[in-house]
N, C-alpha and C. Protein backbone atom coordinates (compact mmCIF):
# COMPACT_ATOMS: atom_id res chain seq x y z
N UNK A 1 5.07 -55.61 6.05
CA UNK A 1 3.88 -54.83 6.37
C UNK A 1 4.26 -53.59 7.19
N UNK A 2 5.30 -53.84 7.90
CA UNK A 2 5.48 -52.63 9.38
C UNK A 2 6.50 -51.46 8.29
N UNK A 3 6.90 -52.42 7.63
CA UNK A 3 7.92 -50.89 6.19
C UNK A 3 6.74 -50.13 5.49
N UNK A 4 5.61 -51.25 5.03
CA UNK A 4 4.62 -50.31 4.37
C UNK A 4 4.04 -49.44 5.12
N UNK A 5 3.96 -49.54 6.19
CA UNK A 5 3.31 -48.53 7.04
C UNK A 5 4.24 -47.09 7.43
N UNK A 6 5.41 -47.52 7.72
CA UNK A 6 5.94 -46.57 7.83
C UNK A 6 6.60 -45.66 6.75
N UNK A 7 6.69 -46.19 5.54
CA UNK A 7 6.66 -45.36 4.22
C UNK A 7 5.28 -44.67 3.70
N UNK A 8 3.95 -44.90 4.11
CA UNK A 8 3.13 -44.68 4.05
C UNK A 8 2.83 -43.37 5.08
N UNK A 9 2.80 -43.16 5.98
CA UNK A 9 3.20 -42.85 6.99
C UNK A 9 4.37 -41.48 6.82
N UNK A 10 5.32 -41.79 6.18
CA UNK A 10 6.40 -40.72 5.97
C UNK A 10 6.20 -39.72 4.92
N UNK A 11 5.01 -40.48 3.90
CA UNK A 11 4.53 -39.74 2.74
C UNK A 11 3.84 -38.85 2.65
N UNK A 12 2.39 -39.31 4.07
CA UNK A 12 1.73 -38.60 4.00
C UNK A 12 2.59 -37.46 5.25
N UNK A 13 2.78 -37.68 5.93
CA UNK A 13 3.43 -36.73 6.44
C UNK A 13 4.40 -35.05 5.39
N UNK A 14 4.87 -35.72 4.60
CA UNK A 14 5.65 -35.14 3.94
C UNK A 14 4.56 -34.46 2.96
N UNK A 15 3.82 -35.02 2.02
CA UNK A 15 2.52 -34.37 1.49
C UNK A 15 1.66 -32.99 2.26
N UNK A 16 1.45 -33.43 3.87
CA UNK A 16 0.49 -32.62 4.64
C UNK A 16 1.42 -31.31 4.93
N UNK A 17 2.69 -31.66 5.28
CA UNK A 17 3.61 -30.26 4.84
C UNK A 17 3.74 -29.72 3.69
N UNK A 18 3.73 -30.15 2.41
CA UNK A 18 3.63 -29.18 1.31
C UNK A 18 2.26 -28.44 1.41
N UNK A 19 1.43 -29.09 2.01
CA UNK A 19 -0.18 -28.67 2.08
C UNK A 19 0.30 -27.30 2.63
N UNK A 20 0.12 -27.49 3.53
CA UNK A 20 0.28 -26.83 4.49
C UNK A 20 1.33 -25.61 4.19
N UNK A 21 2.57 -25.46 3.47
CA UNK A 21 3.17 -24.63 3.68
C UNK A 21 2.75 -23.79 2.55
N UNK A 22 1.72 -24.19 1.37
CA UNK A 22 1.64 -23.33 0.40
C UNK A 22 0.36 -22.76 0.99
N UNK A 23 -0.38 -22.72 1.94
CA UNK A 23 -1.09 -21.70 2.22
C UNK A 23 -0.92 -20.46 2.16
N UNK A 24 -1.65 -19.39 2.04
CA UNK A 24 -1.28 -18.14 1.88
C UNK A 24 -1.77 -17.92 3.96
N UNK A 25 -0.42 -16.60 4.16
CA UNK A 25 -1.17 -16.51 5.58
C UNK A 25 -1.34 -15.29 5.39
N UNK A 26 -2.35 -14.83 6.37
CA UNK A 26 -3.24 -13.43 6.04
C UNK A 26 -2.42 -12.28 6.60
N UNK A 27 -1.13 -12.86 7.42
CA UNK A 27 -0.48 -11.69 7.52
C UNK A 27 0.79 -11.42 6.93
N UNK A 28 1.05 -12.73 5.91
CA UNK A 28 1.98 -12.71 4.54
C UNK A 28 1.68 -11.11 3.91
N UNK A 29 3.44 -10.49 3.73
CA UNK A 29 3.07 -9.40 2.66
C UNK A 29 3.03 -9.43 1.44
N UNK A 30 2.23 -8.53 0.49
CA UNK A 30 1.72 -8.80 -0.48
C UNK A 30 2.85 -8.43 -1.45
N UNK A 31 3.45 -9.32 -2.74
CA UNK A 31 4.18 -8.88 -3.69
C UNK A 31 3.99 -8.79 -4.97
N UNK A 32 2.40 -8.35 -4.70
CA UNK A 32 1.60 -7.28 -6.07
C UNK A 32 0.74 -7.24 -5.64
N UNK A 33 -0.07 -6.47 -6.13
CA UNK A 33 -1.24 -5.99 -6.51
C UNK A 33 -1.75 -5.20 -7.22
N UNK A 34 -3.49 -5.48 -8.05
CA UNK A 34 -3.74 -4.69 -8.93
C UNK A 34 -4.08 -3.72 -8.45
N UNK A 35 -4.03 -2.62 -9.08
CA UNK A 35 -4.14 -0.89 -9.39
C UNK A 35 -5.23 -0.85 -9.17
N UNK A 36 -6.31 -1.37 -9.60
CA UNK A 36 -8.11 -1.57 -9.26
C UNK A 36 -8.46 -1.56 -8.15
N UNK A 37 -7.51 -2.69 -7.39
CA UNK A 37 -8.19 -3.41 -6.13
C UNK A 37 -7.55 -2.11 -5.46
N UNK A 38 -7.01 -1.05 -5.67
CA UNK A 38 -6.88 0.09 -4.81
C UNK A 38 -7.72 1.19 -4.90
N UNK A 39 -8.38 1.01 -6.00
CA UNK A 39 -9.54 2.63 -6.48
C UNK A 39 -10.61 2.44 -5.40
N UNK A 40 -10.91 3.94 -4.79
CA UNK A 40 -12.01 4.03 -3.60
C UNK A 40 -11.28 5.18 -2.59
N UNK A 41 -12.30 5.24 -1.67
CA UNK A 41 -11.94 5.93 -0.68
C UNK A 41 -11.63 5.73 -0.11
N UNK A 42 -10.27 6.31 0.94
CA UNK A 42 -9.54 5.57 2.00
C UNK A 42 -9.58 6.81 2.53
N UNK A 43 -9.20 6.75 4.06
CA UNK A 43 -9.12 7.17 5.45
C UNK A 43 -7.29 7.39 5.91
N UNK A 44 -6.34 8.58 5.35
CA UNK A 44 -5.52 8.68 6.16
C UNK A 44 -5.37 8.88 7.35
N UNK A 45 -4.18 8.31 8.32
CA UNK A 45 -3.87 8.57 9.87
C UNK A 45 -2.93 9.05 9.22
N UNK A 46 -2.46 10.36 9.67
CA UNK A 46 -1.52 10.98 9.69
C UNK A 46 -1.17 11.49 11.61
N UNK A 47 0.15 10.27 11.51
CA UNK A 47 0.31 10.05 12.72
C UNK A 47 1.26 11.77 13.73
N UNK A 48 1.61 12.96 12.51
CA UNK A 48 2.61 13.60 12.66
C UNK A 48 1.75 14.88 13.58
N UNK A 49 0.51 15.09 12.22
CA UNK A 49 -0.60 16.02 12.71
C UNK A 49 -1.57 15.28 13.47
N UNK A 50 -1.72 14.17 13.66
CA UNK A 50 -2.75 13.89 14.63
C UNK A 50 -4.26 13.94 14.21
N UNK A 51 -3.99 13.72 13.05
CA UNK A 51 -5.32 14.13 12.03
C UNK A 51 -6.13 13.21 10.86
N UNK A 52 -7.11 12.86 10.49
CA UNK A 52 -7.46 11.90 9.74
C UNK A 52 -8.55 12.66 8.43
N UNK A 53 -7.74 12.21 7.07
CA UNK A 53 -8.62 12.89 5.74
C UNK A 53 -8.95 11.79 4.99
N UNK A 54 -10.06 12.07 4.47
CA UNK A 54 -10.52 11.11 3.45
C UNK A 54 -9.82 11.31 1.70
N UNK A 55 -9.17 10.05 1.65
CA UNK A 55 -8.65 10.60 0.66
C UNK A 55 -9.02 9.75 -1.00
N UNK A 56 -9.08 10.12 -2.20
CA UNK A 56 -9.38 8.66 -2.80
C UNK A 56 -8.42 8.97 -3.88
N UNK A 57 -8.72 7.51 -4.43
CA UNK A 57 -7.56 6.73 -5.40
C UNK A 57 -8.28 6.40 -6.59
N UNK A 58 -8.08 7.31 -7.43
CA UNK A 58 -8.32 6.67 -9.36
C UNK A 58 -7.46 5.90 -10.30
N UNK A 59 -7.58 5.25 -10.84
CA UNK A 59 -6.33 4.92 -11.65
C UNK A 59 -6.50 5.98 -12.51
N UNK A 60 -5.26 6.34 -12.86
CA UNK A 60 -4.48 7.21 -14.05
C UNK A 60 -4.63 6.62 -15.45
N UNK A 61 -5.80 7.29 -16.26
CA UNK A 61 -5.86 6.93 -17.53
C UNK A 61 -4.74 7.23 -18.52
N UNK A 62 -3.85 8.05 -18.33
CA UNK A 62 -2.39 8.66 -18.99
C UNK A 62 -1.40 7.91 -18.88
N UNK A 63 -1.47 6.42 -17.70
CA UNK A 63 -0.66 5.35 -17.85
C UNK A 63 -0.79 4.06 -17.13
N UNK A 64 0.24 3.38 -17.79
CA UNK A 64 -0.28 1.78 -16.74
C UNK A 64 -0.54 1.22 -15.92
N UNK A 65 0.34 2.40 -14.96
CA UNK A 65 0.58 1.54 -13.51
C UNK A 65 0.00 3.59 -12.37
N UNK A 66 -0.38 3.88 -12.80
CA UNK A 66 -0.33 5.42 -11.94
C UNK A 66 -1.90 5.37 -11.04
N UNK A 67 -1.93 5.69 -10.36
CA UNK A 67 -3.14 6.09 -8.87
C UNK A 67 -3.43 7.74 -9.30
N UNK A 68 -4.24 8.34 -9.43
CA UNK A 68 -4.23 9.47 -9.42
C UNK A 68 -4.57 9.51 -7.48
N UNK A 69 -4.57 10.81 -6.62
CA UNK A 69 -5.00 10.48 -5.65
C UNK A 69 -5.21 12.02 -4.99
N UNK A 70 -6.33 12.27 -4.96
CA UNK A 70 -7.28 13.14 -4.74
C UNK A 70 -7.00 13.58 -2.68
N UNK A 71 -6.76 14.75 -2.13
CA UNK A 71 -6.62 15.41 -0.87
C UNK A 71 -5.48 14.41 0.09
N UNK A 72 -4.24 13.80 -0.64
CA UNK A 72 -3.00 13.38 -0.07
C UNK A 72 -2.40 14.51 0.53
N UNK A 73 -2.41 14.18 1.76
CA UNK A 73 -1.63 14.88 2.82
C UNK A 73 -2.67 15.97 3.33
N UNK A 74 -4.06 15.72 3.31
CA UNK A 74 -5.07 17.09 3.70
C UNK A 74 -4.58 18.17 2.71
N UNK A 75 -4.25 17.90 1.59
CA UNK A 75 -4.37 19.03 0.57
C UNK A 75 -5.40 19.54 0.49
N UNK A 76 -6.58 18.96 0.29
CA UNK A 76 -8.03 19.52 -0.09
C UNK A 76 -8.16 18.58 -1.52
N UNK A 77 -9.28 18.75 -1.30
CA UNK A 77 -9.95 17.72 -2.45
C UNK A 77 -9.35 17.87 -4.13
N UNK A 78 -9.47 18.87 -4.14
CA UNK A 78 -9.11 19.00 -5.72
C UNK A 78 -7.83 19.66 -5.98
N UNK A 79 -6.92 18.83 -5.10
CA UNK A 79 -5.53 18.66 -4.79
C UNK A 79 -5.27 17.29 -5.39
N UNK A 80 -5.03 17.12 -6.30
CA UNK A 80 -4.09 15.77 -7.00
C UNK A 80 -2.60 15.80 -7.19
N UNK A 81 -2.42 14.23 -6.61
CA UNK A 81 -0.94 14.14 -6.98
C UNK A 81 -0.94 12.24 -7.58
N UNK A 82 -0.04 11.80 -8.36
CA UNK A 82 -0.04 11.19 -9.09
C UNK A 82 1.33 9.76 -8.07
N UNK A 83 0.56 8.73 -7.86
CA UNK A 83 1.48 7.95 -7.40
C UNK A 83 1.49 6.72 -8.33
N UNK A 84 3.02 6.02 -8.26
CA UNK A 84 2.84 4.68 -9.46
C UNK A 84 3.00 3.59 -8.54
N UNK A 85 2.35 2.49 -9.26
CA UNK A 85 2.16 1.33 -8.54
C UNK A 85 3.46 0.20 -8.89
N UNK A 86 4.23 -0.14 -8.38
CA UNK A 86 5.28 -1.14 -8.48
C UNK A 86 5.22 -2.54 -7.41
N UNK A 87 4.81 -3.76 -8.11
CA UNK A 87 4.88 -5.05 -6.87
C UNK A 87 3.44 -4.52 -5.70
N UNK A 88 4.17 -4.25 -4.67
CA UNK A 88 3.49 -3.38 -2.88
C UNK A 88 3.77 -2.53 -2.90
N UNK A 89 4.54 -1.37 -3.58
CA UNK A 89 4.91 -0.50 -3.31
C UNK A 89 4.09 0.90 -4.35
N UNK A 90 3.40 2.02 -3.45
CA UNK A 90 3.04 3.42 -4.14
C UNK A 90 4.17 4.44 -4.14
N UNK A 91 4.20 4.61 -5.23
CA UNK A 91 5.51 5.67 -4.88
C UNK A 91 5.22 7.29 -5.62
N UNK A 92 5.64 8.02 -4.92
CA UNK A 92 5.24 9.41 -5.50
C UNK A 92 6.62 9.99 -6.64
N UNK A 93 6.68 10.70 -7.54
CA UNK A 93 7.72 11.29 -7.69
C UNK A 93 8.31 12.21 -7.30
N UNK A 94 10.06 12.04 -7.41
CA UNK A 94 10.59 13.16 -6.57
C UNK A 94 10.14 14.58 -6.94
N UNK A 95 10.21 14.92 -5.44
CA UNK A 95 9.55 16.19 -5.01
C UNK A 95 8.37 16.61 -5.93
N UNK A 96 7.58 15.91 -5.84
CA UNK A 96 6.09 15.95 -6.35
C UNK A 96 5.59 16.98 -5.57
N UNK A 97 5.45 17.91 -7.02
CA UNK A 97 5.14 19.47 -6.58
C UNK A 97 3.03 19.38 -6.93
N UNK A 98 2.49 19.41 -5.54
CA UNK A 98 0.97 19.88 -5.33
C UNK A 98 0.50 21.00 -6.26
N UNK A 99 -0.68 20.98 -6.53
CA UNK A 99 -1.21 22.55 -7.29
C UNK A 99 -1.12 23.53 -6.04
N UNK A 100 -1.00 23.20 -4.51
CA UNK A 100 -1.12 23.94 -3.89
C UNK A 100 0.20 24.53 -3.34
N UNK A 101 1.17 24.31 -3.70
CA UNK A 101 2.27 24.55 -3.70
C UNK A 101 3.25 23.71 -2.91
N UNK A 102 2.78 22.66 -2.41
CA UNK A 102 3.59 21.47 -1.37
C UNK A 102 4.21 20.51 -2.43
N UNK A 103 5.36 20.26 -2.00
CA UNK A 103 6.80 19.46 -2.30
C UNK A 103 6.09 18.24 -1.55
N UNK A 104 6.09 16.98 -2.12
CA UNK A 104 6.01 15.83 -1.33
C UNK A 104 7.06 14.59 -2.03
N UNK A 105 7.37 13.83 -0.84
CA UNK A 105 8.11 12.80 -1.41
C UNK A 105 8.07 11.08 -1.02
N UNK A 106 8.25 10.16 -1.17
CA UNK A 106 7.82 8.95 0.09
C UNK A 106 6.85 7.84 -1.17
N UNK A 107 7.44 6.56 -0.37
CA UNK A 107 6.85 5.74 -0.85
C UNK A 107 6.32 4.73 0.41
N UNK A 108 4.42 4.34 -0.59
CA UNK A 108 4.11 3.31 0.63
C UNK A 108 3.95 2.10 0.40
N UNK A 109 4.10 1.45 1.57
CA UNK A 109 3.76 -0.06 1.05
C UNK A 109 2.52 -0.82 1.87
N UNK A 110 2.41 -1.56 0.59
CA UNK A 110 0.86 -2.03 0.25
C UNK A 110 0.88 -3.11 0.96
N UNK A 111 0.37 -3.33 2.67
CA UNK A 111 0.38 -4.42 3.89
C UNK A 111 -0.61 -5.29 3.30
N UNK A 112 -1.95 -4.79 3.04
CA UNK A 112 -2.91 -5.37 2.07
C UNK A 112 -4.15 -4.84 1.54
N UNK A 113 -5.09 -5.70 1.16
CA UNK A 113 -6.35 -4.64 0.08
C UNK A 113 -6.15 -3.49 0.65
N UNK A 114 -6.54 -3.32 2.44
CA UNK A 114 -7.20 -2.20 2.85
C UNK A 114 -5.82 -1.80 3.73
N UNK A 115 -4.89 -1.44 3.83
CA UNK A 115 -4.05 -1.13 4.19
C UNK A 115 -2.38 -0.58 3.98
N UNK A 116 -2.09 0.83 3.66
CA UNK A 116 -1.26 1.13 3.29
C UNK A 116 -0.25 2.26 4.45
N UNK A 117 0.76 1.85 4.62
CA UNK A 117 1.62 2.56 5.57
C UNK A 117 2.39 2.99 4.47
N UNK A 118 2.59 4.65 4.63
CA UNK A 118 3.10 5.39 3.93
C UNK A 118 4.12 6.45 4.74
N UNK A 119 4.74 6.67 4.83
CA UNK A 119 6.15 7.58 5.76
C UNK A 119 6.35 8.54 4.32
N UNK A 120 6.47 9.85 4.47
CA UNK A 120 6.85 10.84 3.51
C UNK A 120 7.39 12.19 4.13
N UNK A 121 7.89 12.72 3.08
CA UNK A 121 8.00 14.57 3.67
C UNK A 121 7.35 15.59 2.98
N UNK A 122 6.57 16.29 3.59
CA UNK A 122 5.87 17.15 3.27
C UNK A 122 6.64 18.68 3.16
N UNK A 123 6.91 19.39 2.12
CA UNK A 123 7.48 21.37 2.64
C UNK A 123 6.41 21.50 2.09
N UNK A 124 5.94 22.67 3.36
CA UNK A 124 4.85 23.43 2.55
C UNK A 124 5.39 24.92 2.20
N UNK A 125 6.25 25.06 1.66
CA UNK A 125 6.62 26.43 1.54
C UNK A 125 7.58 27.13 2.40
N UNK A 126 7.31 26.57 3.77
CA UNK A 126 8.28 27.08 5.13
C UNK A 126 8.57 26.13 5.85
N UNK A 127 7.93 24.65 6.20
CA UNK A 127 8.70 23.59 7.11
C UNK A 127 8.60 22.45 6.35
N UNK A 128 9.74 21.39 6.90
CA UNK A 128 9.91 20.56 6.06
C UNK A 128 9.59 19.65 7.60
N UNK A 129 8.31 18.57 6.63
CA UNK A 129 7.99 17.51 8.02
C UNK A 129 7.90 16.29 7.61
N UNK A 130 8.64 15.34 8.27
CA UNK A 130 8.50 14.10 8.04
C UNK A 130 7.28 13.52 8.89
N UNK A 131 6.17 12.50 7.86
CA UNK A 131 4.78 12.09 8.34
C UNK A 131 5.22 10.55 8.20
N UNK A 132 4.89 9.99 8.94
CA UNK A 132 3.84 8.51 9.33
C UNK A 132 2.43 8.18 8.99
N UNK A 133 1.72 8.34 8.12
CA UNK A 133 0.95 8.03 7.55
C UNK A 133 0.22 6.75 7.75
N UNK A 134 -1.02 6.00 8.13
CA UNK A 134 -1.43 4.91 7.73
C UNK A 134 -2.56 4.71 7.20
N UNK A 135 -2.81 4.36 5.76
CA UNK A 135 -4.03 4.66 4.97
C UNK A 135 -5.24 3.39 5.08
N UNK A 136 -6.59 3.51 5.18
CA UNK A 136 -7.13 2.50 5.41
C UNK A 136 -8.24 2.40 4.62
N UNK A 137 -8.83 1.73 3.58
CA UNK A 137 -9.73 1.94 2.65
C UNK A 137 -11.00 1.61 3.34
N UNK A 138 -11.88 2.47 3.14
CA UNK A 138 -13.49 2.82 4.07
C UNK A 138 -14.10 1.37 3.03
């Protein structure tokens, strides 16, 4: 009786840890997400300028995995630049040239739904600045 108990006992123990470890924890990082669950308006911190733009995110009908993304980096609104979605990660292409004439480069990663830390470099023609970015969907 005192073996059944303690095999009983060792099982559930051992069970309540698998429980338990396949939880998801909410500050686990994410290693995907859909392209959807990113479309909307988000709120950059741009930690470099000290400054915050509203910026938003379409998916790219021209391909699978692309964000179109409307006043990145306080361009102004009808400033698009095109980022692709990989796993957590947005990534721009190299030296992704603005209609407004800015070089940008940098990839961010996707902390979760509403949260994207992005580090890039911005030339606008005459300085070249590295930004800290943290994007937050309104």
């Amino acid at each position: 009786m005192k073996n059944k108990t303690k095999k009983c006992l060792f099982l559930c123990t051992i069970m309540a840890c698998f429980i338990l470890s396949s939880c998801n924890k909410d500050n686990a990082p994410l290693t995907s997400i859909e392209r959807t669950t990113l479309v909307g308006t988000w709120l950059e911190n741009d930690t470099q300028k000290k400054a915050t733009y509203e910026v938003t995110f379409q998916t790219d009908s021209a391909s699978a995995n692309g964000i179109v993304i409307s006043n990145f980096a306080g361009s102004g609104q009808n400033t698009k630049t095109i980022a692709y979605l990989s796993g957590s990660t947005l990534s721009l292409k190299t030296d992704e040239l603005l209609s407004n004439g800015w070089i940008v480069n940098g990839a961010g990663s996707i902390t979760s739904t509403t949260k994207i830390t992005w580090p890039y470099s911005l030339h606008d023609g005459a300085t070249l600045t590295n930004v800290q970015s943290v994007f937050t969907k309104k």
